[in-house]
N, C-alpha and C. Protein backbone atom coordinates (compact mmCIF):
# COMPACT_ATOMS: atom_id res chain seq x y z
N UNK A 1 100.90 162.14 70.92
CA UNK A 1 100.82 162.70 72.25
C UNK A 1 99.37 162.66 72.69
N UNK A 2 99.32 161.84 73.62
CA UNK A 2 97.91 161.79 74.29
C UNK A 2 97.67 161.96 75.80
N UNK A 3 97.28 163.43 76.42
CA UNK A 3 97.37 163.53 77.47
C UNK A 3 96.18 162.88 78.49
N UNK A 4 96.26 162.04 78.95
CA UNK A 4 94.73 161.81 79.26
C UNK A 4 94.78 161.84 81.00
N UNK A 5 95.01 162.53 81.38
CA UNK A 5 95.69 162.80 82.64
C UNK A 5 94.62 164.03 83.00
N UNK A 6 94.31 163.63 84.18
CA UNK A 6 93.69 164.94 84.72
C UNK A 6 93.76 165.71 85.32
N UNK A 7 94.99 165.84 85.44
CA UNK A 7 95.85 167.22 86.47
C UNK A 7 96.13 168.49 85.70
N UNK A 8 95.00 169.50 85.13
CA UNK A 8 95.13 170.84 84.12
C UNK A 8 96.32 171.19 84.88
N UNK A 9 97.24 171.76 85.82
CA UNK A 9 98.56 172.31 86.18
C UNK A 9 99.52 171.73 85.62
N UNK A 10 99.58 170.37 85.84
CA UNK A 10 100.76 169.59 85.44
C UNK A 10 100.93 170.02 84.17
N UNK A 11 99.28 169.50 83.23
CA UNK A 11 99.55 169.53 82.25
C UNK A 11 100.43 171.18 81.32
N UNK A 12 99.69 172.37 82.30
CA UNK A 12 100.24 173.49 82.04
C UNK A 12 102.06 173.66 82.33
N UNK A 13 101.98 173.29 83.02
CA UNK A 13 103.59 173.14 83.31
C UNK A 13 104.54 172.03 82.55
N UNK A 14 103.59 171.47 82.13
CA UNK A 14 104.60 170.38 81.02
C UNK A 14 104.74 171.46 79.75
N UNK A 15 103.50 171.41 79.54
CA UNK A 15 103.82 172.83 78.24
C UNK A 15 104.38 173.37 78.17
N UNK A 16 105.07 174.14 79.42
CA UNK A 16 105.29 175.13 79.46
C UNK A 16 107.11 175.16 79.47
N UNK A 17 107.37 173.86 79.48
CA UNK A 17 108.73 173.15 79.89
C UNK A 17 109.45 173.45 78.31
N UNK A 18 110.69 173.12 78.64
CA UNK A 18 111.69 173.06 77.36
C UNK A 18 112.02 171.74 77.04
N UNK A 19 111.23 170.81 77.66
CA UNK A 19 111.17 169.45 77.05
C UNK A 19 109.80 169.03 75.96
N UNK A 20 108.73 169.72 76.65
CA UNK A 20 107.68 169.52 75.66
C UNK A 20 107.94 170.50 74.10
N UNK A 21 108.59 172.16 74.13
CA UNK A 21 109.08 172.40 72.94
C UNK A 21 109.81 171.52 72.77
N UNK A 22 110.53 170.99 73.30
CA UNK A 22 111.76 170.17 72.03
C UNK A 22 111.36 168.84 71.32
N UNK A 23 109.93 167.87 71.93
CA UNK A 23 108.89 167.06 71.62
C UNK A 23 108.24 167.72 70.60
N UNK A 24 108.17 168.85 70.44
CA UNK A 24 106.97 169.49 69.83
C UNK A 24 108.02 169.77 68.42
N UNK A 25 108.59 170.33 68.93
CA UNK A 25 109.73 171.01 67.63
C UNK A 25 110.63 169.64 66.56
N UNK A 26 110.08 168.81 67.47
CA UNK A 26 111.10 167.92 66.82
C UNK A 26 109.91 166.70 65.66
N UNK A 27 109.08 166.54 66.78
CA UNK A 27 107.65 165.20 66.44
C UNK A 27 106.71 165.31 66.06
N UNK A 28 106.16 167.24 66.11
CA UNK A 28 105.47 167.41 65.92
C UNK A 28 105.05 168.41 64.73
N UNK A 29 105.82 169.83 64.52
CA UNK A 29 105.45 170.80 64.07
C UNK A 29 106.36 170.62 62.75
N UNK A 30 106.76 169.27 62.51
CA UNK A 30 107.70 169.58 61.17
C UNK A 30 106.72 168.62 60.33
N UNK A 31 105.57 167.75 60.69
CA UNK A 31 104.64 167.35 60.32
C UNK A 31 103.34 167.68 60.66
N UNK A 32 103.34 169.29 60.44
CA UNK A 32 101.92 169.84 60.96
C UNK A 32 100.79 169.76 60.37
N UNK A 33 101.39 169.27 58.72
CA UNK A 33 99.75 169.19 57.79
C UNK A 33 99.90 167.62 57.83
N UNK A 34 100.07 166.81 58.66
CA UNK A 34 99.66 165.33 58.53
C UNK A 34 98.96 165.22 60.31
N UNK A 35 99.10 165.92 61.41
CA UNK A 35 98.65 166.27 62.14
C UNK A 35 96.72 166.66 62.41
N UNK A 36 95.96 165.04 63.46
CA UNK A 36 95.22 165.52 63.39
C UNK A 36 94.78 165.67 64.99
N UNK A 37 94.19 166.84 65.21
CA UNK A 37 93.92 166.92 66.75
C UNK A 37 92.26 166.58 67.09
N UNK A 38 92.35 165.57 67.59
CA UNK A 38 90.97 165.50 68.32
C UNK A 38 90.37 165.96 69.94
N UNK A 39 90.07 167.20 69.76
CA UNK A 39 89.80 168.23 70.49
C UNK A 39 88.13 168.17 71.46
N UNK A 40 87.64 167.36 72.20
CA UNK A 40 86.37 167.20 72.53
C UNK A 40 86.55 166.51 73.65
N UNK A 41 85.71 166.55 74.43
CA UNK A 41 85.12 165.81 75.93
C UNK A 41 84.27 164.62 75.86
N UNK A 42 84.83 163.53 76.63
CA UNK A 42 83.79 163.07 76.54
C UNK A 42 83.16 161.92 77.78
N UNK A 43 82.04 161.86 77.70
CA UNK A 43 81.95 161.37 79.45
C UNK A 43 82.68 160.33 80.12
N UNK A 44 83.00 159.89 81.07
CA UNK A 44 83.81 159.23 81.87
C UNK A 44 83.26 157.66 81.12
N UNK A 45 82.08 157.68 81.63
CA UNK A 45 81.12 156.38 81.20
C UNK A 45 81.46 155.74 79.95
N UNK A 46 81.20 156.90 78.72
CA UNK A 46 81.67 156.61 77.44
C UNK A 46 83.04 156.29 77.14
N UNK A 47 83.88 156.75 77.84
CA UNK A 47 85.84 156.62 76.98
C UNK A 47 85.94 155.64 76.34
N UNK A 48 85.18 154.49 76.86
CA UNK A 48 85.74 153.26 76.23
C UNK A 48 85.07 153.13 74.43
N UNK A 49 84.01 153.81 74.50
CA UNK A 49 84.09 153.84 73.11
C UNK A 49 85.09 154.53 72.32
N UNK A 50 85.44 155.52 72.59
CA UNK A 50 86.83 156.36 71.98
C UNK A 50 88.47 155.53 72.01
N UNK A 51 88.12 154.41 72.45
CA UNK A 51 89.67 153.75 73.41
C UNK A 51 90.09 153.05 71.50
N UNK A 52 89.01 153.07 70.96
CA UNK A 52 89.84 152.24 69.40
C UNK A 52 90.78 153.22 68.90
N UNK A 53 90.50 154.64 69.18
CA UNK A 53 90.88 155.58 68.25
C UNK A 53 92.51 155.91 68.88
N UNK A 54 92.12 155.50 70.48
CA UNK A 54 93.80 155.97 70.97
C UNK A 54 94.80 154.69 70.41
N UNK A 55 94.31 153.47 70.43
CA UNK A 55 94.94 152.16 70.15
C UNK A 55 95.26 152.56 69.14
N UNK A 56 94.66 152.59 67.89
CA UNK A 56 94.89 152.59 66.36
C UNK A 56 96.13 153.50 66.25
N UNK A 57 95.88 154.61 67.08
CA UNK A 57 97.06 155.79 67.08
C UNK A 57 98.37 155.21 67.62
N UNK A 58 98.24 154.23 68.84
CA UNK A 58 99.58 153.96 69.45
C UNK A 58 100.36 152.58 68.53
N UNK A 59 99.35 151.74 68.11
CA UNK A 59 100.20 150.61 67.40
C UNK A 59 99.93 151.01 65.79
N UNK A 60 99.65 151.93 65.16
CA UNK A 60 100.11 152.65 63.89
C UNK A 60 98.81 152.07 63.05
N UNK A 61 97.65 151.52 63.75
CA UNK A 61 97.10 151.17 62.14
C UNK A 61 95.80 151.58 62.40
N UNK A 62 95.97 153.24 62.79
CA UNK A 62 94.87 154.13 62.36
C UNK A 62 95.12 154.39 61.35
């Protein structure tokens, strides 16, 4: 799950939905110690250095 969206409401209201628990309950929290969150900002300019780390994540060979 990678939100990279910049609408903070949406994103609160997706959360807040009974579709994101059932994503969460199902994809996420039954593999919580293989779970890693990368939690940080980073400038607009820069993303593209961070863009290996979302790839690696979406086609599996992070």
């Amino acid at each position: 799950m990678r939100p990279f969206g910049r609408n903070r409401k949406a994103l609160e209201e997706y959360q807040a939905s009974a579709e994101h628990h059932r994503v969460t309950s199902t994809y996420l929290w039954p593999f919580k110690e293989d779970v890693t969150r990368f939690d940080f900002e980073v400038a607009e300019e820069d993303e593209y250095m961070c863009q290996f780390v979302a790839n690696g994540l979406a086609n599996g060979s992070a």
